[in-house]
C-alpha atoms as a PDB file:
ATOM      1  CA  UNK A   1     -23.572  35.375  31.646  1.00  0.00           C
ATOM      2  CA  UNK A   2     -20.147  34.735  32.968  1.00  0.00           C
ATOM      3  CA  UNK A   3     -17.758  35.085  29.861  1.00  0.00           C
ATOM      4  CA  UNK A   4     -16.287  31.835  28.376  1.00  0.00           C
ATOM      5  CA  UNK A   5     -12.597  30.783  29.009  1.00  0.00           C
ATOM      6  CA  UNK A   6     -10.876  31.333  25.726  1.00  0.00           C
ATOM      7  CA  UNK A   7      -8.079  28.627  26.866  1.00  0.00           C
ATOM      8  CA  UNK A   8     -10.810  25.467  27.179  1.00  0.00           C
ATOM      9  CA  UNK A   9     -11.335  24.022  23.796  1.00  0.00           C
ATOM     10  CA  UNK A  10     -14.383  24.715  21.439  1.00  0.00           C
ATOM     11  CA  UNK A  11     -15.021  22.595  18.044  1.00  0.00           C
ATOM     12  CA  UNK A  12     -16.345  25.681  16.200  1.00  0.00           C
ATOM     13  CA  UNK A  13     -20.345  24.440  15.108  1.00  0.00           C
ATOM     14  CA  UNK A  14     -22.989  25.878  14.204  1.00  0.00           C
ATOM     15  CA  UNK A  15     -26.256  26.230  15.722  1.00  0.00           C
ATOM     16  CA  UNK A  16     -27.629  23.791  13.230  1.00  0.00           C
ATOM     17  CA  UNK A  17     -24.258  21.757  13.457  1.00  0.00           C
ATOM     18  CA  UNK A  18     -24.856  21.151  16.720  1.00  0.00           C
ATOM     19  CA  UNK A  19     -28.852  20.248  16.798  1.00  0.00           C
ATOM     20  CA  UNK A  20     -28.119  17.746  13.933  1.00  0.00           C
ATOM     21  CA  UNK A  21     -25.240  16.103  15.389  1.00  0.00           C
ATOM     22  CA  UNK A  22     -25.224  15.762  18.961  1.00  0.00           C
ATOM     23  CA  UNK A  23     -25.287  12.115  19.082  1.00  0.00           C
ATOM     24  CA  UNK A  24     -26.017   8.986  22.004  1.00  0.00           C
ATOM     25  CA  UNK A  25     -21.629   8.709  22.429  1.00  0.00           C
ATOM     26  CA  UNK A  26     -20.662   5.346  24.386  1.00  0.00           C
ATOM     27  CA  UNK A  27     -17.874   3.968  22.012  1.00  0.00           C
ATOM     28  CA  UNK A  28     -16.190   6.890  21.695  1.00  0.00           C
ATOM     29  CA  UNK A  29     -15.549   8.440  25.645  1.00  0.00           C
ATOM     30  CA  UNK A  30     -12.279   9.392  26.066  1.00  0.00           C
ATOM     31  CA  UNK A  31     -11.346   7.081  29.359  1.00  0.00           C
ATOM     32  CA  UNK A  32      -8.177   8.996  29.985  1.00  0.00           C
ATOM     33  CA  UNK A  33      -8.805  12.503  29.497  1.00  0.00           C
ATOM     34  CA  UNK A  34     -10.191  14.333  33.081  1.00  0.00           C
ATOM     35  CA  UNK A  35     -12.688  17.000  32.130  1.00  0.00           C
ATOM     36  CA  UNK A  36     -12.137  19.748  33.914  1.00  0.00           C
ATOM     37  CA  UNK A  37     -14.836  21.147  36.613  1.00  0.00           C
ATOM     38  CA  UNK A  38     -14.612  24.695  34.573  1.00  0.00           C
ATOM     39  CA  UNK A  39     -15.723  23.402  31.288  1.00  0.00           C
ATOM     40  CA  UNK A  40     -18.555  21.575  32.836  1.00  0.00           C
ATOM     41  CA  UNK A  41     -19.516  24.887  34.659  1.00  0.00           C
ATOM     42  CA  UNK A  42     -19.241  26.461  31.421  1.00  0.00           C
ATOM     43  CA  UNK A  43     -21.898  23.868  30.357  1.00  0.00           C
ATOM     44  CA  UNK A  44     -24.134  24.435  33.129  1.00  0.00           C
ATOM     45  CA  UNK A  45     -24.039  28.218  32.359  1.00  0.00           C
ATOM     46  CA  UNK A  46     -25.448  27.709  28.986  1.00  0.00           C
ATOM     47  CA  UNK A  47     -28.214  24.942  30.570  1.00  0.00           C
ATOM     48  CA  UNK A  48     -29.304  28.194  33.319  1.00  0.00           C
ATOM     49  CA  UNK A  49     -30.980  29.976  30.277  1.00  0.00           C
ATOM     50  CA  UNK A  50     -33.301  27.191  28.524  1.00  0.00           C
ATOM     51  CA  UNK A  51     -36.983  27.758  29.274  1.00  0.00           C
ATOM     52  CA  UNK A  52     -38.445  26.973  32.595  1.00  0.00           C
ATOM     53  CA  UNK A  53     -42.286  27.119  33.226  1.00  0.00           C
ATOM     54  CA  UNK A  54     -43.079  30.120  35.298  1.00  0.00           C
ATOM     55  CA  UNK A  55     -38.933  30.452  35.424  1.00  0.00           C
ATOM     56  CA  UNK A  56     -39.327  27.823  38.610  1.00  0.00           C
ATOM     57  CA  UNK A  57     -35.721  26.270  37.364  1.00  0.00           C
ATOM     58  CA  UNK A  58     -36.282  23.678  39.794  1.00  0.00           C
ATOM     59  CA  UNK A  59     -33.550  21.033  37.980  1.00  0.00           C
ATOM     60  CA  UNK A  60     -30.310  20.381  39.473  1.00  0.00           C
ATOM     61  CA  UNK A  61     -27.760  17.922  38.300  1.00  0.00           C
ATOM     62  CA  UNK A  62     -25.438  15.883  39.899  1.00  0.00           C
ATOM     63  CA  UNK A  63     -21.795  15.460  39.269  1.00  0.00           C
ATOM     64  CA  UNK A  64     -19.832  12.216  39.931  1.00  0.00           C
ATOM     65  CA  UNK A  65     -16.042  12.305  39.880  1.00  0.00           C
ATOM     66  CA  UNK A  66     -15.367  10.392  42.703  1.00  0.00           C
ATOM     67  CA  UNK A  67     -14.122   7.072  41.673  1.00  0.00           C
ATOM     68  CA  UNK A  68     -15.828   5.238  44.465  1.00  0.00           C
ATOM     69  CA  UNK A  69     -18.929   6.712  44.126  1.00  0.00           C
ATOM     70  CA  UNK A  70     -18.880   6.316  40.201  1.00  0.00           C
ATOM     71  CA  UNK A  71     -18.392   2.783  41.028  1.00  0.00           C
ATOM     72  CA  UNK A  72     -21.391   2.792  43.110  1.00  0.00           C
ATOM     73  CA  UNK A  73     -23.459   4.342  40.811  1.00  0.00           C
ATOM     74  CA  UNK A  74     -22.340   2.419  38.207  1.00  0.00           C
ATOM     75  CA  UNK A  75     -23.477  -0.756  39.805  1.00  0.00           C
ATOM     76  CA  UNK A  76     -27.153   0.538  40.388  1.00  0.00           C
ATOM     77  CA  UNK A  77     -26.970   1.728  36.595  1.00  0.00           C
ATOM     78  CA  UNK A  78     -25.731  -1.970  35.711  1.00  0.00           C
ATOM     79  CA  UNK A  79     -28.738  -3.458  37.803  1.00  0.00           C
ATOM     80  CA  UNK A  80     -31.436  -1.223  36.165  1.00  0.00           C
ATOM     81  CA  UNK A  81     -29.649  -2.356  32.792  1.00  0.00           C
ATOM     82  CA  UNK A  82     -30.661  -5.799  33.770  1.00  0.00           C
ATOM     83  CA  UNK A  83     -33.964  -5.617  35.100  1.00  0.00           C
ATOM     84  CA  UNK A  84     -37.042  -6.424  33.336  1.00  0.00           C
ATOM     85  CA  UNK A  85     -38.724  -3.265  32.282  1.00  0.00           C
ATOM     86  CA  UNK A  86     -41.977  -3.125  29.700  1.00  0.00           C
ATOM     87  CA  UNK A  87     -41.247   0.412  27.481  1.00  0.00           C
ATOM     88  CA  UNK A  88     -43.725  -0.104  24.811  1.00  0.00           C
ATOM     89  CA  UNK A  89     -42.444  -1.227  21.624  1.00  0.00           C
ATOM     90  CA  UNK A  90     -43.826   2.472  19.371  1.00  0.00           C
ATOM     91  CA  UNK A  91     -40.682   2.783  17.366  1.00  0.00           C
ATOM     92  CA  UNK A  92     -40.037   3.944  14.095  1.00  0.00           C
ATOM     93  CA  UNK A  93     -37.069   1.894  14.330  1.00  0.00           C
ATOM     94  CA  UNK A  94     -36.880  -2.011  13.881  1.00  0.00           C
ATOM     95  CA  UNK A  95     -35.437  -3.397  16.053  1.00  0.00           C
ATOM     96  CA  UNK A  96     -34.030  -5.890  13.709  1.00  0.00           C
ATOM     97  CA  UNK A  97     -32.372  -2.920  11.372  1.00  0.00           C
ATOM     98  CA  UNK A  98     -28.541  -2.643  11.662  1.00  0.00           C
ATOM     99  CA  UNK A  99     -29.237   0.580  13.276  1.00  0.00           C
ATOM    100  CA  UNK A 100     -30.161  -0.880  16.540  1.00  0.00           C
ATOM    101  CA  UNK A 101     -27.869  -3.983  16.516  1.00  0.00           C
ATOM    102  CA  UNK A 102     -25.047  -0.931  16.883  1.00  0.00           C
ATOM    103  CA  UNK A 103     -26.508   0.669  19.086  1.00  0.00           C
ATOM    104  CA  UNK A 104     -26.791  -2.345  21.441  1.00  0.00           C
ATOM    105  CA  UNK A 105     -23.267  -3.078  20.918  1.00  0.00           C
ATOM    106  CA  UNK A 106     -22.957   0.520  22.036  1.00  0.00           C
ATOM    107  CA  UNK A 107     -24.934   0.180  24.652  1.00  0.00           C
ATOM    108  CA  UNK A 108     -22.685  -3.197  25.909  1.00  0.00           C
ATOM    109  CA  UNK A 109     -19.840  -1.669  25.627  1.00  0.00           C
ATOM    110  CA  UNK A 110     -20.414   1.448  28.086  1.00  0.00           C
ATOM    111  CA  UNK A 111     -21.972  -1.338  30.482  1.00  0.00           C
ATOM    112  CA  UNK A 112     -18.633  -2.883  30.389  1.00  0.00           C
ATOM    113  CA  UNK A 113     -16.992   0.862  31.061  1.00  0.00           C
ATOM    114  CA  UNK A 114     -19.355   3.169  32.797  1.00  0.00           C
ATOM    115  CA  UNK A 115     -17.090   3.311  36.305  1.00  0.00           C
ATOM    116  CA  UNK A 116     -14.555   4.051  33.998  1.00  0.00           C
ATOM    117  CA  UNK A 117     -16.521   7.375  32.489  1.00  0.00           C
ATOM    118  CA  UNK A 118     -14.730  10.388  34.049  1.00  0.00           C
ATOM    119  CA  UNK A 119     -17.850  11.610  34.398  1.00  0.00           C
ATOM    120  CA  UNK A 120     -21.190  10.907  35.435  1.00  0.00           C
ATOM    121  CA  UNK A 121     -24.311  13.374  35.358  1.00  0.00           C
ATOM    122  CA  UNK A 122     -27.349  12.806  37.243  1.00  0.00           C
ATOM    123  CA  UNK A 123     -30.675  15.369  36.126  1.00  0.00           C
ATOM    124  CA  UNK A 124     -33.001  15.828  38.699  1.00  0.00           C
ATOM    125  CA  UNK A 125     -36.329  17.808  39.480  1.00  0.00           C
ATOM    126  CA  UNK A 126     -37.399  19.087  42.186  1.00  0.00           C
ATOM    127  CA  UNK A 127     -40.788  18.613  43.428  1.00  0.00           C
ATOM    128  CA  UNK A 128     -42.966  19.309  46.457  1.00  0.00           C
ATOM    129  CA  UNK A 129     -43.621  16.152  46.516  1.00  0.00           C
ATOM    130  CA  UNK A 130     -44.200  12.917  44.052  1.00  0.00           C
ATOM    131  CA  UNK A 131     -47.584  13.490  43.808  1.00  0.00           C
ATOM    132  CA  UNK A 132     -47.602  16.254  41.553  1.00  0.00           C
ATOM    133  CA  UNK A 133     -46.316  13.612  38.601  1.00  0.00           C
ATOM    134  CA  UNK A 134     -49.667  11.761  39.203  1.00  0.00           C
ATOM    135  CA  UNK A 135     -51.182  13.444  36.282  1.00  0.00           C
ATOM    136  CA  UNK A 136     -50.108  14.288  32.658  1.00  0.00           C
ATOM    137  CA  UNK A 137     -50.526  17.923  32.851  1.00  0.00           C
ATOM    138  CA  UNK A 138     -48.188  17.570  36.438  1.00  0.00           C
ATOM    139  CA  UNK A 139     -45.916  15.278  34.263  1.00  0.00           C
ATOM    140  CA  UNK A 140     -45.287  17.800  31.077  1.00  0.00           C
ATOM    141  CA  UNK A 141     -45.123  20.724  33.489  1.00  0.00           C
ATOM    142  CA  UNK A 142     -42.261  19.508  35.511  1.00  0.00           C
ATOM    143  CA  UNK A 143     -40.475  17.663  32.683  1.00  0.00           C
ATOM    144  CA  UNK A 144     -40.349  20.412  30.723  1.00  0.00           C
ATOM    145  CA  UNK A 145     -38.153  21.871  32.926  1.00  0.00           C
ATOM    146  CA  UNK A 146     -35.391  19.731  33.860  1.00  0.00           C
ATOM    147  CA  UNK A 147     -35.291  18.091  30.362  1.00  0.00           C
ATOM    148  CA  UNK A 148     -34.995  21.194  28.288  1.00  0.00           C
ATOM    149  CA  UNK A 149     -32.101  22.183  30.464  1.00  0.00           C
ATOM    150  CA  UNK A 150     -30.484  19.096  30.247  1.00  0.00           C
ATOM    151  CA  UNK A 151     -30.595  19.159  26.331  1.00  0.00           C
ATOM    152  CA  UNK A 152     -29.127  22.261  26.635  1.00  0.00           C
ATOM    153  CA  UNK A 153     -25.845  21.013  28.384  1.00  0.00           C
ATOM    154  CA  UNK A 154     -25.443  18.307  26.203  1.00  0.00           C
ATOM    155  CA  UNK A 155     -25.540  20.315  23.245  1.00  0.00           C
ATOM    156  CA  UNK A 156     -22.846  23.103  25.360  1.00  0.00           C
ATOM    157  CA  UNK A 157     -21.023  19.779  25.985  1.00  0.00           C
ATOM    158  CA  UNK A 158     -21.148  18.462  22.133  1.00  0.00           C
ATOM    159  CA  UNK A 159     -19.350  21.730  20.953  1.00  0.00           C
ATOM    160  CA  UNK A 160     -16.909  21.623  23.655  1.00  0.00           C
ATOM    161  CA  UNK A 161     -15.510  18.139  22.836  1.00  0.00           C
ATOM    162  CA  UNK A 162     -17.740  16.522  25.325  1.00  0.00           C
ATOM    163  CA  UNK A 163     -20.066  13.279  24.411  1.00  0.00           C
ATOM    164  CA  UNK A 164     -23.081  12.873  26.722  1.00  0.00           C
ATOM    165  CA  UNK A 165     -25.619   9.608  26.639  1.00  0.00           C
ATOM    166  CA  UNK A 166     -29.353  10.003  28.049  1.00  0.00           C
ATOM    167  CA  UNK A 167     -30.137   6.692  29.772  1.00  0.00           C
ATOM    168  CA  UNK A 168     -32.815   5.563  32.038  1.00  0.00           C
ATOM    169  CA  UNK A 169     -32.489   1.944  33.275  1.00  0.00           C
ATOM    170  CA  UNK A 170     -31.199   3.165  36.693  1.00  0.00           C
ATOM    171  CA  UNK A 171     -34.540   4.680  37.326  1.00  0.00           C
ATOM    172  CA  UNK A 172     -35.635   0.846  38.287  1.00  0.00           C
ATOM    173  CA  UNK A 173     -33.570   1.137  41.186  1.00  0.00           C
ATOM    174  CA  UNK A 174     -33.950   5.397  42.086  1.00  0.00           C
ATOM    175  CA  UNK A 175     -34.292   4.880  45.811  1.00  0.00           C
ATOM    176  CA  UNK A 176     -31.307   2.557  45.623  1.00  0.00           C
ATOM    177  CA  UNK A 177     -29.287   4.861  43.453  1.00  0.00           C
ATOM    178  CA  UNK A 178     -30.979   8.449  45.773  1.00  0.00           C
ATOM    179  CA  UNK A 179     -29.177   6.469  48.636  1.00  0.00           C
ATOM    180  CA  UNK A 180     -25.968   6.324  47.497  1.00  0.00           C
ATOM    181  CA  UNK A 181     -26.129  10.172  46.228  1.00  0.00           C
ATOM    182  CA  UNK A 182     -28.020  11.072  49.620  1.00  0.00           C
ATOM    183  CA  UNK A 183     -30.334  12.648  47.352  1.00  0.00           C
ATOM    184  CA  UNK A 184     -33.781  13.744  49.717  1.00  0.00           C
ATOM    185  CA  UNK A 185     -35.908  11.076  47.707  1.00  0.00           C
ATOM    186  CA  UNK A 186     -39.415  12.671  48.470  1.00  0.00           C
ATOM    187  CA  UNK A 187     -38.848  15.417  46.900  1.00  0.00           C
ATOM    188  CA  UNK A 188     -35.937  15.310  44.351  1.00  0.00           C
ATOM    189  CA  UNK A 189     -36.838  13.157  41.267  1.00  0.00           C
ATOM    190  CA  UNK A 190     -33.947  11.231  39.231  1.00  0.00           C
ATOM    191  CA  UNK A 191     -34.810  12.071  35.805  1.00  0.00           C
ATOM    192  CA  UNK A 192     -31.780  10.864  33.764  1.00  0.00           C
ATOM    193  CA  UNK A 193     -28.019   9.319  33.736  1.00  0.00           C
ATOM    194  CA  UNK A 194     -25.374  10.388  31.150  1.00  0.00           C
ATOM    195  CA  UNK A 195     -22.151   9.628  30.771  1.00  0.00           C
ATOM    196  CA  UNK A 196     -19.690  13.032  30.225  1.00  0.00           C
ATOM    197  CA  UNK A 197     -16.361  12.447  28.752  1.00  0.00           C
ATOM    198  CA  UNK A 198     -13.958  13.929  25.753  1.00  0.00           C
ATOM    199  CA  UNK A 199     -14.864  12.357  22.699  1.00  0.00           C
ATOM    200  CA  UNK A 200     -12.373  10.293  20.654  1.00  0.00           C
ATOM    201  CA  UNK A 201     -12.501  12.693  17.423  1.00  0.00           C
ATOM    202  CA  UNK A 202     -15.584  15.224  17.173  1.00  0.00           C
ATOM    203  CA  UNK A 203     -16.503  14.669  13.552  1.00  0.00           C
ATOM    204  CA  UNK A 204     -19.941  13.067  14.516  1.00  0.00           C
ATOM    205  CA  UNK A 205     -22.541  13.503  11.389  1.00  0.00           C
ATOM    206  CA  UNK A 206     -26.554  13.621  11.535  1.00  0.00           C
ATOM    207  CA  UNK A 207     -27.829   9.970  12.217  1.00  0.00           C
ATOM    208  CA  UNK A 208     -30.511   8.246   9.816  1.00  0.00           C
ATOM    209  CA  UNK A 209     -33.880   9.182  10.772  1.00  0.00           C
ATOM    210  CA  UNK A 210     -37.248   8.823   9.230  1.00  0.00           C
ATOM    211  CA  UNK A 211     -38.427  11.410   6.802  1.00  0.00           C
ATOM    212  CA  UNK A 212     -39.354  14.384   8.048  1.00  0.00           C
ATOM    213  CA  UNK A 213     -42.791  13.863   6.430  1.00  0.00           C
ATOM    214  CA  UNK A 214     -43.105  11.177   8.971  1.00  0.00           C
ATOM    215  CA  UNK A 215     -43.460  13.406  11.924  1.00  0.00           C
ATOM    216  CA  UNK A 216     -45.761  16.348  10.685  1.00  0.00           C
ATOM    217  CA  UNK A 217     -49.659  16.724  10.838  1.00  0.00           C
ATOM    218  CA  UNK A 218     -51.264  19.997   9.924  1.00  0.00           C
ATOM    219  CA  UNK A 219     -54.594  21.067  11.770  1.00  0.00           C
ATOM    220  CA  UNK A 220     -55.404  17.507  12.609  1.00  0.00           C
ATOM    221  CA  UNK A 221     -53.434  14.051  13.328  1.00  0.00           C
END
């Protein structure tokens, strides 16, 4: 691995520290601050080593810093935002809690700013073609290799100063948004959108979660 550059910034977490506390950041993007194209290659550096099935590493992400094309993409981001889309409603989350009326406030406020983001990152997969997502085994094999990596720079990004955001709505409108990327659509596969900026402050703490009980089944469900 290339070594780091000592002069780029570093907030100085832990392993745990950073697992616990990478958070969703929307309020808090810097607007004003450029990130510079070394610390996100610093970022992708750490992302080239998370697991890949059969080491395929078949993810690539895209980089918008072009303030007409972060426009456009914003735009095709705002449409998916709008568009009718049934996710299932398994949560362990009300969505009448306080927790969610924030993060919909959140979530308003980087619609109102996302063309401002000096940033934006677009995951993708490469496939052979689409059809090999037709089944769930296709599905967790191919996922689970652009999404690990992904997690992986947003947790490089979290203890460099950087806030990231997984989002999805755009995916409504991936040939629209492939087009303006030219982005081969047949065989590259959107899987995410994130915002990348500085963070205003970097003391973000662990979010409230259900008990851990909640989540574990030994031998059977």
């Amino acid at each position: 691995m290339t070594a780091p550059d000592p002069s780029l910034p570093r907030v100085g977490l832990s392993a745990d520290e950073v697992l616990t506390t990478t958070r969703a950041v929307r309020k808090r993007l810097d607007l004003q601050r450029p990130v510079p194209r070394a610390l996100i290659a610093e970022c992708v550096e750490i992302a080239r080593q998370a697991p890949s099935g059969r080491n395929r590493q078949q993810w690539d992400l895209i980089f918008v810093d072009d303030p007409v094309t972060r426009r456009a993409v914003s735009e095709v981001w705002r449409r998916g935002l709008r568009a009718e889309f049934d996710g299932g409603s398994t949560t362990r989350m009300p969505f009448d809690s306080d927790q969610w009326a924030g993060i919909a406030a959140s979530l308003r406020h980087l619609d109102a700013h996302l063309h401002d983001v000096p940033v934006l990152v677009i995951p993708c997969l490469r496939v052979e073609d689409r059809t090999v997502l037709n089944s769930i085994r296709g599905q967790a094999g191919n996922w689970g290799s652009v999404i690990p990596a992904f997690w992986s720079f947003m947790l490089a990004a979290r203890e460099r100063g950087l806030g990231t955001a997984w989002t999805t709505c755009h995916l409504s409108y991936e040939r629209e948004m492939a087009a303006v990327l030219d982005l081969p659509f047949d065989t590259v596969v959107q899987a995410a959108l994130s915002p990348l900026a500085y963070t205003i402050g970097t003391n973000f703490r662990a979010a409230p979660r259900a008990a851990r009980g909640d989540f574990m089944h030994w031998n059977k469900w």
